[in-house]
C-alpha atoms as a PDB file:
ATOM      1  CA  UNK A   1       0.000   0.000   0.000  1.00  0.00           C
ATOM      2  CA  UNK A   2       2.865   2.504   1.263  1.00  0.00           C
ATOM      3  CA  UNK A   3       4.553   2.000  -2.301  1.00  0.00           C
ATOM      4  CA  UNK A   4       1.355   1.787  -4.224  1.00  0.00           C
ATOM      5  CA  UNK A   5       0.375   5.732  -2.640  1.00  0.00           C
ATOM      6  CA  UNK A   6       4.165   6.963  -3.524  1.00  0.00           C
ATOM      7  CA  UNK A   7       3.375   6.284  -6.835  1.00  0.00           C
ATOM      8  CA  UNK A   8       0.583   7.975  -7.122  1.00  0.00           C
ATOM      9  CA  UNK A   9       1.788  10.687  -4.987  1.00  0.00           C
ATOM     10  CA  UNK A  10       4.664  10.740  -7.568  1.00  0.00           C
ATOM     11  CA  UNK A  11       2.675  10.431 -10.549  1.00  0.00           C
ATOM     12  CA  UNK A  12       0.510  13.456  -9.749  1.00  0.00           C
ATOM     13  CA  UNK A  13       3.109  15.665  -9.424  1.00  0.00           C
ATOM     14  CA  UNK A  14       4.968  15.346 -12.267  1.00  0.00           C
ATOM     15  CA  UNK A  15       1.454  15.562 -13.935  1.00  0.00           C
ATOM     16  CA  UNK A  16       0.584  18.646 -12.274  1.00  0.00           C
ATOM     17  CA  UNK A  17       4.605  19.972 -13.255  1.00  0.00           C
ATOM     18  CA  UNK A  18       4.122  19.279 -16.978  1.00  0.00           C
ATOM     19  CA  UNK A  19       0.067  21.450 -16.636  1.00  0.00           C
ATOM     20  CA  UNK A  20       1.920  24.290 -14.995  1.00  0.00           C
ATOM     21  CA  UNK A  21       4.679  24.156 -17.582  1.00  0.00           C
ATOM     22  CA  UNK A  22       2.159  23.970 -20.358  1.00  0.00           C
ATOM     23  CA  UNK A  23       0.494  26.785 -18.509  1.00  0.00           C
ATOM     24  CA  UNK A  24       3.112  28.857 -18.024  1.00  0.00           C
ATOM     25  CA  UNK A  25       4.123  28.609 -21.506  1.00  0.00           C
ATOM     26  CA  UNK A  26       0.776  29.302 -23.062  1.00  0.00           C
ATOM     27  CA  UNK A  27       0.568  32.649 -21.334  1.00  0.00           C
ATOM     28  CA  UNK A  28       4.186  33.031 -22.596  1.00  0.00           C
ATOM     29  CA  UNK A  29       2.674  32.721 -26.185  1.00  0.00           C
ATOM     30  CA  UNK A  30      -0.168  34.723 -25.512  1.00  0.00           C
ATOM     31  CA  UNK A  31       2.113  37.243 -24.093  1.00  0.00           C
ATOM     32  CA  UNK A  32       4.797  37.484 -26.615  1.00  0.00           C
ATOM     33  CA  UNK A  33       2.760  40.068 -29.324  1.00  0.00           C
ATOM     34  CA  UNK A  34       1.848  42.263 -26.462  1.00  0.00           C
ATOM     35  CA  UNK A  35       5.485  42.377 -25.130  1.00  0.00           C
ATOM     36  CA  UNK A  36       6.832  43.076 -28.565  1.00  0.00           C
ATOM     37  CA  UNK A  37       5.601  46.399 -30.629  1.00  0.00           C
ATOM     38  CA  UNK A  38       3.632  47.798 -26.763  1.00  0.00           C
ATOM     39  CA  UNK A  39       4.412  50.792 -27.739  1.00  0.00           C
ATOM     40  CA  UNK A  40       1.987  52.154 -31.230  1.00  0.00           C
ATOM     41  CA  UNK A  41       1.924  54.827 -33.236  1.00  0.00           C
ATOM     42  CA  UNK A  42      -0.747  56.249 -35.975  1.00  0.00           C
ATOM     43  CA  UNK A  43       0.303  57.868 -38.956  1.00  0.00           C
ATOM     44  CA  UNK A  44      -2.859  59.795 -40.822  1.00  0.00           C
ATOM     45  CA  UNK A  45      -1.796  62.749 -42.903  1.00  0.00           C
ATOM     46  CA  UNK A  46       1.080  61.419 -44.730  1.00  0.00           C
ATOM     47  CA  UNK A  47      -0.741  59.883 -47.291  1.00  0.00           C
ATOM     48  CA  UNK A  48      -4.157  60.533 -49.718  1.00  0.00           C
ATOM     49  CA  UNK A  49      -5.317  57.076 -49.597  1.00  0.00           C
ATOM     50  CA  UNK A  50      -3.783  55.007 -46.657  1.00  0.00           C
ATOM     51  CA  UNK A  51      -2.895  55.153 -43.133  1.00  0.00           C
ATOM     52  CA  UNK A  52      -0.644  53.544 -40.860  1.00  0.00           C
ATOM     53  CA  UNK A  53      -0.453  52.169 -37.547  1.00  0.00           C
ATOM     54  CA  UNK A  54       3.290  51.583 -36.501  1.00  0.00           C
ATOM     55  CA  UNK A  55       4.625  49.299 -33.394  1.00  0.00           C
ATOM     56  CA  UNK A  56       7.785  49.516 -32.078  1.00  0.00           C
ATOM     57  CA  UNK A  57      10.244  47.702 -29.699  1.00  0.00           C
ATOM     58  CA  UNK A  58      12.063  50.609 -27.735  1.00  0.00           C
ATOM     59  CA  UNK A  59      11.288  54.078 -26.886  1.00  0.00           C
ATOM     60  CA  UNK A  60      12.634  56.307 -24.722  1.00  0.00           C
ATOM     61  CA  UNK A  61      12.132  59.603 -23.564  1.00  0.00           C
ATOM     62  CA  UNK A  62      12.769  61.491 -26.778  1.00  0.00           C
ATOM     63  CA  UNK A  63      11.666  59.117 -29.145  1.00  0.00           C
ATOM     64  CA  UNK A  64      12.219  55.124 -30.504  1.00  0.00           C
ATOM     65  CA  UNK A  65      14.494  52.894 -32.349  1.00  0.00           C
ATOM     66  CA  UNK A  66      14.738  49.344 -33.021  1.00  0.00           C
ATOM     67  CA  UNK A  67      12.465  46.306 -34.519  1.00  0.00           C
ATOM     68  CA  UNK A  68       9.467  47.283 -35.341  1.00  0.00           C
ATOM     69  CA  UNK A  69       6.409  47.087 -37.743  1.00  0.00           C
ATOM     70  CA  UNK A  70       4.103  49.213 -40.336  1.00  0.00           C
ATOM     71  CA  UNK A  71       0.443  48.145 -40.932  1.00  0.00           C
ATOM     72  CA  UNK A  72      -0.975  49.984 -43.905  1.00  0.00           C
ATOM     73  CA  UNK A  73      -4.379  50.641 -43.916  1.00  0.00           C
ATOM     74  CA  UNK A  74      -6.759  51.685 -46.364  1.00  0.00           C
ATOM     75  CA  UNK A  75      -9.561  54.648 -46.402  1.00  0.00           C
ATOM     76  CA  UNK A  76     -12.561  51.882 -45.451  1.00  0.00           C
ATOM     77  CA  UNK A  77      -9.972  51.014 -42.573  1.00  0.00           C
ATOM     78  CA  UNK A  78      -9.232  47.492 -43.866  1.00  0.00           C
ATOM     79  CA  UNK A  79      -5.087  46.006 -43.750  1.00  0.00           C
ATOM     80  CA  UNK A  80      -3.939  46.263 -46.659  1.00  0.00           C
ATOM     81  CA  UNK A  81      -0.274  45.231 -46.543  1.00  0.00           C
ATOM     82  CA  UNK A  82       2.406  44.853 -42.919  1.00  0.00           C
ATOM     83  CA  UNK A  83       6.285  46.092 -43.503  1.00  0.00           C
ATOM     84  CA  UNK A  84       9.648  44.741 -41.109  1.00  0.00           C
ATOM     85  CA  UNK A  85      11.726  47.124 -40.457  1.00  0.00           C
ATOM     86  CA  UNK A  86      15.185  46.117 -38.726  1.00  0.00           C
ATOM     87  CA  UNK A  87      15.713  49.718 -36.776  1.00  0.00           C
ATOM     88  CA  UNK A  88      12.538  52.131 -37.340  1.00  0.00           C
ATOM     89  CA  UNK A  89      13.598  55.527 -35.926  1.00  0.00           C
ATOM     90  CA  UNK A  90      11.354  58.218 -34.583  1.00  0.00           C
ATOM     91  CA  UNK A  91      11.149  61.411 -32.532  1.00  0.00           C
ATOM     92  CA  UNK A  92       8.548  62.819 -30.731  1.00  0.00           C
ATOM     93  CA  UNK A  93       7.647  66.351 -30.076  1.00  0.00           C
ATOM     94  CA  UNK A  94       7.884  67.624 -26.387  1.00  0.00           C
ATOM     95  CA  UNK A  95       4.312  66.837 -25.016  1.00  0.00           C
ATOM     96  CA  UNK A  96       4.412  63.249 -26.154  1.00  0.00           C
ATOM     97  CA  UNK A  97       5.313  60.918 -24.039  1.00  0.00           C
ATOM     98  CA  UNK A  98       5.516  56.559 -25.242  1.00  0.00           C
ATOM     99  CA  UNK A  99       3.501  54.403 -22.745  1.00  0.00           C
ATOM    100  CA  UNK A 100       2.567  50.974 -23.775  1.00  0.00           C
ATOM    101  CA  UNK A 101      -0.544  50.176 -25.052  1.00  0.00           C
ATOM    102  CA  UNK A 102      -1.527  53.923 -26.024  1.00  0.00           C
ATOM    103  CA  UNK A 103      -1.962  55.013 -29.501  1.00  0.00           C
ATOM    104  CA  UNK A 104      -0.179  58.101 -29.852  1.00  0.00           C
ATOM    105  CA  UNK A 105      -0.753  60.104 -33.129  1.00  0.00           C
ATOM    106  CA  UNK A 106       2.031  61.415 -34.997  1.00  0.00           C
ATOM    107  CA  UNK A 107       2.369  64.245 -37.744  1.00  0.00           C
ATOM    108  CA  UNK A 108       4.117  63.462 -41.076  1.00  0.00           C
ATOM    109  CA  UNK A 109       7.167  65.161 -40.118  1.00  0.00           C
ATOM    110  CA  UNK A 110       7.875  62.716 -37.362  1.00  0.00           C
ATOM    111  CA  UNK A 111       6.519  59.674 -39.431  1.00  0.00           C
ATOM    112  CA  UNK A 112       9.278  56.829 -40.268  1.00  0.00           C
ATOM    113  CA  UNK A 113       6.783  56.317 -42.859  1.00  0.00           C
ATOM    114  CA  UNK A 114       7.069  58.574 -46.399  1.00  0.00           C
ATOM    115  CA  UNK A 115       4.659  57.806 -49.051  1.00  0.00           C
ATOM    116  CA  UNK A 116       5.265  59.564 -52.501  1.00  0.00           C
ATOM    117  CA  UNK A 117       5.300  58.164 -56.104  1.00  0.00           C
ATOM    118  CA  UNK A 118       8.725  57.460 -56.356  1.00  0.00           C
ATOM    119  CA  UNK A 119       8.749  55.485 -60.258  1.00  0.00           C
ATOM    120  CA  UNK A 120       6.122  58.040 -61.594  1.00  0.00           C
ATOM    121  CA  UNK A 121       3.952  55.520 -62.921  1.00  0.00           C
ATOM    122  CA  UNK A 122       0.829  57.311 -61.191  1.00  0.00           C
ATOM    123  CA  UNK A 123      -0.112  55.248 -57.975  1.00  0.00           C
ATOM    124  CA  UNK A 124       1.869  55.832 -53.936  1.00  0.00           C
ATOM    125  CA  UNK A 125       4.645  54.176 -53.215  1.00  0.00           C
ATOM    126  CA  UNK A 126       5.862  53.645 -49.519  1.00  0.00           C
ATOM    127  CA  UNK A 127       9.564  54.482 -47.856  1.00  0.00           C
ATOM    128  CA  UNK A 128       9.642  52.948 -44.445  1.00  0.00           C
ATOM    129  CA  UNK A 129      12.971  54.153 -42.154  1.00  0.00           C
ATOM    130  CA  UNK A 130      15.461  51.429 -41.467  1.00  0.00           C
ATOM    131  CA  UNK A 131      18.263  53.236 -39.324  1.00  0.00           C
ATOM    132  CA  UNK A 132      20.845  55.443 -39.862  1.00  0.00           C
ATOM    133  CA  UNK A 133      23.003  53.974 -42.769  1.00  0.00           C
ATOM    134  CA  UNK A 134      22.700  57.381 -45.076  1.00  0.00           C
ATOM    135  CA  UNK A 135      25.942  59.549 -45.483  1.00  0.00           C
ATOM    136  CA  UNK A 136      26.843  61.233 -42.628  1.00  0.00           C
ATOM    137  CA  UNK A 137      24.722  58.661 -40.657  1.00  0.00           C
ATOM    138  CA  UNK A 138      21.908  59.972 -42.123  1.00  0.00           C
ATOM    139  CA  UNK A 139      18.419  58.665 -42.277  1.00  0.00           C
ATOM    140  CA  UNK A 140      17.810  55.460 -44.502  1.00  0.00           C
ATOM    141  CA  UNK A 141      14.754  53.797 -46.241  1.00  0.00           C
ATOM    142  CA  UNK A 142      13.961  50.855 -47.296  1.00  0.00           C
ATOM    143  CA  UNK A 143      11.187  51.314 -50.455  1.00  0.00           C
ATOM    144  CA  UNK A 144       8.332  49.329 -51.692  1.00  0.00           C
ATOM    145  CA  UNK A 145       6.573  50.453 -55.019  1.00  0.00           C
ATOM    146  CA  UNK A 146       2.612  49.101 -55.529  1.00  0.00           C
ATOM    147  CA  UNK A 147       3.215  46.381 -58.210  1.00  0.00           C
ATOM    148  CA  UNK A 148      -0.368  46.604 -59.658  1.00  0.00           C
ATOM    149  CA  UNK A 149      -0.025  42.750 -61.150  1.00  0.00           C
ATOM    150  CA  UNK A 150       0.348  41.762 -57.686  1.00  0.00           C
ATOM    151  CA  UNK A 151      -1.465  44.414 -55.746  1.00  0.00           C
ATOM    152  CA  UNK A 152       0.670  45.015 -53.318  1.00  0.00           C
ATOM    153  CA  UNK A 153       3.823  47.033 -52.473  1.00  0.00           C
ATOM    154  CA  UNK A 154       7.137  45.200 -53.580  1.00  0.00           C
ATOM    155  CA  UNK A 155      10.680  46.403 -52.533  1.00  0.00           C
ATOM    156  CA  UNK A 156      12.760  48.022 -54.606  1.00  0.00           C
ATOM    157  CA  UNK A 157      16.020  47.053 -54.254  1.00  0.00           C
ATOM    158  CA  UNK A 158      17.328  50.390 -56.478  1.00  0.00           C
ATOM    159  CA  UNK A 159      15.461  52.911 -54.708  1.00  0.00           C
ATOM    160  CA  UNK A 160      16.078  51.214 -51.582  1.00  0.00           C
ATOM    161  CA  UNK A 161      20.326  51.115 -52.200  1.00  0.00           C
ATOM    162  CA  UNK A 162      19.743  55.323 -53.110  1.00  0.00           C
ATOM    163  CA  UNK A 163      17.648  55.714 -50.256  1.00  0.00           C
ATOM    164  CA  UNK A 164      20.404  54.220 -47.896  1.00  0.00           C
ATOM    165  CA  UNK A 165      23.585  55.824 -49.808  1.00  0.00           C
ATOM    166  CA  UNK A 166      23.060  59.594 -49.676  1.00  0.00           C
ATOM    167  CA  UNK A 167      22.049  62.235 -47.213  1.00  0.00           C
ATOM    168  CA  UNK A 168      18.468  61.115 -46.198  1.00  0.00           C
ATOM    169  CA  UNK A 169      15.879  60.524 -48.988  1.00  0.00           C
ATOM    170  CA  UNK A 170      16.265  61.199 -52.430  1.00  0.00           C
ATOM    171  CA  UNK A 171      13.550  64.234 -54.150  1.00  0.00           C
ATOM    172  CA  UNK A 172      11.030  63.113 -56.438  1.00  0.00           C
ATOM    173  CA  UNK A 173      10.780  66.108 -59.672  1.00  0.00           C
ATOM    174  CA  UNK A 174       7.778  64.748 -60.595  1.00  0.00           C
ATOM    175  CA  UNK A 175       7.764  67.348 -63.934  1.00  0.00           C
ATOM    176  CA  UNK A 176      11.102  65.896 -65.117  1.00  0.00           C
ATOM    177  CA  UNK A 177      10.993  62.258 -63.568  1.00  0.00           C
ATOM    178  CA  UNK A 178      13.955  62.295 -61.847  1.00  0.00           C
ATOM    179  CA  UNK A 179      14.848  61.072 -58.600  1.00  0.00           C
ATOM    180  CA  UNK A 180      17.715  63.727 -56.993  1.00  0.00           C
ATOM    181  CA  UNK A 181      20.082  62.843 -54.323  1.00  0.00           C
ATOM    182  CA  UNK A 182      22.348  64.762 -51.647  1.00  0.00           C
ATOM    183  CA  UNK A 183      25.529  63.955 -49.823  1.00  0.00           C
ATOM    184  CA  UNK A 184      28.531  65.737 -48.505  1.00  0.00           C
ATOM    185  CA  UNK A 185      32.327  64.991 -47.791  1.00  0.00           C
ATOM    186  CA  UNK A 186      34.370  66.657 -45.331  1.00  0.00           C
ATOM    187  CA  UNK A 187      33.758  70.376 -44.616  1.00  0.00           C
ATOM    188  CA  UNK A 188      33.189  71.879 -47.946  1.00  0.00           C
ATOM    189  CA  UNK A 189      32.256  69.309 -50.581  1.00  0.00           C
ATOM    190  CA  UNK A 190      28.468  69.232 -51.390  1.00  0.00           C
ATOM    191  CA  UNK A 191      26.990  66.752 -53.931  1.00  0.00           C
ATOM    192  CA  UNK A 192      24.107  66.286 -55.973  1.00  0.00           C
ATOM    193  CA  UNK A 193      23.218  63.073 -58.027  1.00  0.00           C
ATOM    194  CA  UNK A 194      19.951  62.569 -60.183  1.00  0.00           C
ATOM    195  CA  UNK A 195      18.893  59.326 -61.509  1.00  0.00           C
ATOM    196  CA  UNK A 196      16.226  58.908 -64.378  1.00  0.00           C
ATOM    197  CA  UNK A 197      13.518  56.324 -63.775  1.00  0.00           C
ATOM    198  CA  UNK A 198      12.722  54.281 -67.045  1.00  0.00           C
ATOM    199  CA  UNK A 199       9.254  52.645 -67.406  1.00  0.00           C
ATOM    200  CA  UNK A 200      10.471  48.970 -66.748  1.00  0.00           C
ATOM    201  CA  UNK A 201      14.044  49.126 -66.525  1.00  0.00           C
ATOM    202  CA  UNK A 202      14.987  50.850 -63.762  1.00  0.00           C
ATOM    203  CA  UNK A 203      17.577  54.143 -63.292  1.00  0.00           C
ATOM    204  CA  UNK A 204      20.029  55.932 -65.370  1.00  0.00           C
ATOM    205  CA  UNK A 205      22.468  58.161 -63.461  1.00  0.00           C
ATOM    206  CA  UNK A 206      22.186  61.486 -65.685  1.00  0.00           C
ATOM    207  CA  UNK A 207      23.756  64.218 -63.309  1.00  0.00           C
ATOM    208  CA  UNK A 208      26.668  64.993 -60.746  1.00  0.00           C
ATOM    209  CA  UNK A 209      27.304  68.209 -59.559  1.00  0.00           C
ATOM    210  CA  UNK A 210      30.342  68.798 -57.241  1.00  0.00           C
ATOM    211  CA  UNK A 211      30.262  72.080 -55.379  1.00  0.00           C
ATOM    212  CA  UNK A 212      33.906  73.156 -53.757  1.00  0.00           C
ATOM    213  CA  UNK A 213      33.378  75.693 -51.322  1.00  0.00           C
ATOM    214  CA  UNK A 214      36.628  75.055 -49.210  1.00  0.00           C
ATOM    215  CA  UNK A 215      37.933  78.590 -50.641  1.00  0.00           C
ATOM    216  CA  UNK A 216      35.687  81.447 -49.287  1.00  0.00           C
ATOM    217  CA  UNK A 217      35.890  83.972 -51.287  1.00  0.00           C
ATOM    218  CA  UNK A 218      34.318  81.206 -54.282  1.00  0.00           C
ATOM    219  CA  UNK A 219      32.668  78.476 -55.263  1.00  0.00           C
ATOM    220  CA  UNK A 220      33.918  75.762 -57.574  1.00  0.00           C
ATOM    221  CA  UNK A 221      31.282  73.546 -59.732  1.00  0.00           C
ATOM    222  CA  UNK A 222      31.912  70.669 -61.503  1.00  0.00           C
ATOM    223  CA  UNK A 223      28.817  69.387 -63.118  1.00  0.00           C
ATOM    224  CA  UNK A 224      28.889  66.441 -65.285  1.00  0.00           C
ATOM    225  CA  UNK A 225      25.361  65.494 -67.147  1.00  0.00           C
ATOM    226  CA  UNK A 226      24.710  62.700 -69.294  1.00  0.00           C
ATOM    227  CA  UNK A 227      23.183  64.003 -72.773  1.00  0.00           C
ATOM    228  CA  UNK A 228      22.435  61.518 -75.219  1.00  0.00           C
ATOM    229  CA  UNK A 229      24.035  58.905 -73.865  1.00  0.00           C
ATOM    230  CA  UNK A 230      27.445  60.995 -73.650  1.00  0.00           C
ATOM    231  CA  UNK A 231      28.765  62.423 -70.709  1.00  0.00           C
ATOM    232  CA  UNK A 232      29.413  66.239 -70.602  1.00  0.00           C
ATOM    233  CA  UNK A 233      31.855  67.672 -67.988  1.00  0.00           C
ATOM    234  CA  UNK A 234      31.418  71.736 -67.160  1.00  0.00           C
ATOM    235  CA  UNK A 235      33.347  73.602 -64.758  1.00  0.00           C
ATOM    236  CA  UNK A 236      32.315  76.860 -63.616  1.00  0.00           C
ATOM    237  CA  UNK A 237      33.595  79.238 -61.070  1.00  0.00           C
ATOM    238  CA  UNK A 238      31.724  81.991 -59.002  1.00  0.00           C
ATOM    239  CA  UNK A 239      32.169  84.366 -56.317  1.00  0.00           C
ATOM    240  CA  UNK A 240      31.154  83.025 -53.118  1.00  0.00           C
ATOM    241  CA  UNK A 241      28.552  86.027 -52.589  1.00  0.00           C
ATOM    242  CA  UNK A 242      27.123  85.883 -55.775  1.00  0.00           C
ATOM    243  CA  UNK A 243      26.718  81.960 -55.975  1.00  0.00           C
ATOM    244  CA  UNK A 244      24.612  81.802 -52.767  1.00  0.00           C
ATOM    245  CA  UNK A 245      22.238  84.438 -53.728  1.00  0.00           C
END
């Protein structure tokens, strides 16, 4: 009998050890979406025909960075498409403050979120922050354009390599269809790159301009523009007051 109730008594524990493990580990589950993303963000004026609500991993006092998400929503409020970004970035202004689980609205300025139609082709595109990988650590994007075979956003992998190479992200000249870049080296080198979108194919690099301004009294610029299919080098100097009229 003694033996017979040991076992028993033995039995049930490890029975009731594997429930609370099992228990434990479902509320773990459950958990794990509200742990990751707490804090939330909505994004309404950035864009004519969508919204978007974004969750993030870490936030601090004056704003977030890290892992974080991008629903896209739609004007009858239904999901269209969710983004993965490896280090959204935001600020906030100085009477916001992140708590989990409340919504806080945010204007388009401080929106990790750009939408714009960056191939011209008529419909928004979407340019989600990933970091700080620009020149100069500036801002980077990673950027989708809506495929409309698929009907959804696709990424880019040329827009998104521009969008991470230069200082922050590229212009569109809608007029012209041309996609212009910044950057900068040292103190007193200034750059400006635009790209050409073709229909199907992809960019054409059809513009540097180097501006020298390391001498004070003027400014040296080398411009270099592709025109029909050749490239064409100009130099040009001006007086410094003149130049930045």
């Amino acid at each position: 009998m003694e033996i017979f109730t040991e076992t028993v008594e033995f039995t049930f524990t490890i029975t009731m050890n594997i429930l609370n493990y099992y228990k434990g580990l479902s509320a773990f589950i459950l958990l794990g979406p509200v742990c990751f993303g707490q804090y939330q963000f909505e994004v309404k004026d950035a864009s004519k025909s969508y919204d978007a609500v974004i969750h993030i991993e870490n936030c601090y006092n004056d704003g977030c960075m890290g892992k974080g998400t991008v629903e896209l929503f739609d004007n009858k409020n239904a999901k269209v498409q969710t983004f993965t970004s490896d280090n959204l970035v935001l600020s906030f202004e100085n009477d916001q403050k992140p708590m989990p689980g409340k919504m806080i609205q945010l204007n388009k300025e401080q929106s990790p979120v750009v939408f714009d139609d960056f191939n011209f082709d008529g419909t928004e595109d979407i340019a989600i922050r990933n970091g700080n990988l620009g020149n100069y650590s500036s801002a980077s994007y990673d950027v989708y354009v809506f495929n409309s075979t698929r009907m959804a956003f696709v990424k880019s992998k040329e827009l998104t390599d521009i969008a991470s190479s230069y200082f922050d992200l590229f212009e569109t000249d809608p007029v012209r269809k041309r996609l212009i870049c910044y950057g900068k080296s040292g103190c007193c080198n200034f750059f400006t790159t635009e790209y050409r979108v073709i229909p199907n194919k992809g960019l054409d690099k059809v513009l540097e301009k180097e501006e020298d301004k390391s001498d004070e009294r003027y400014v040296k610029v080398i411009t270099q523009e592709k025109i029909n299919n050749k490239w064409v080098t100009k130099t040009k100097v001006y007086p410094a007051e003149e130049y930045h009229k």
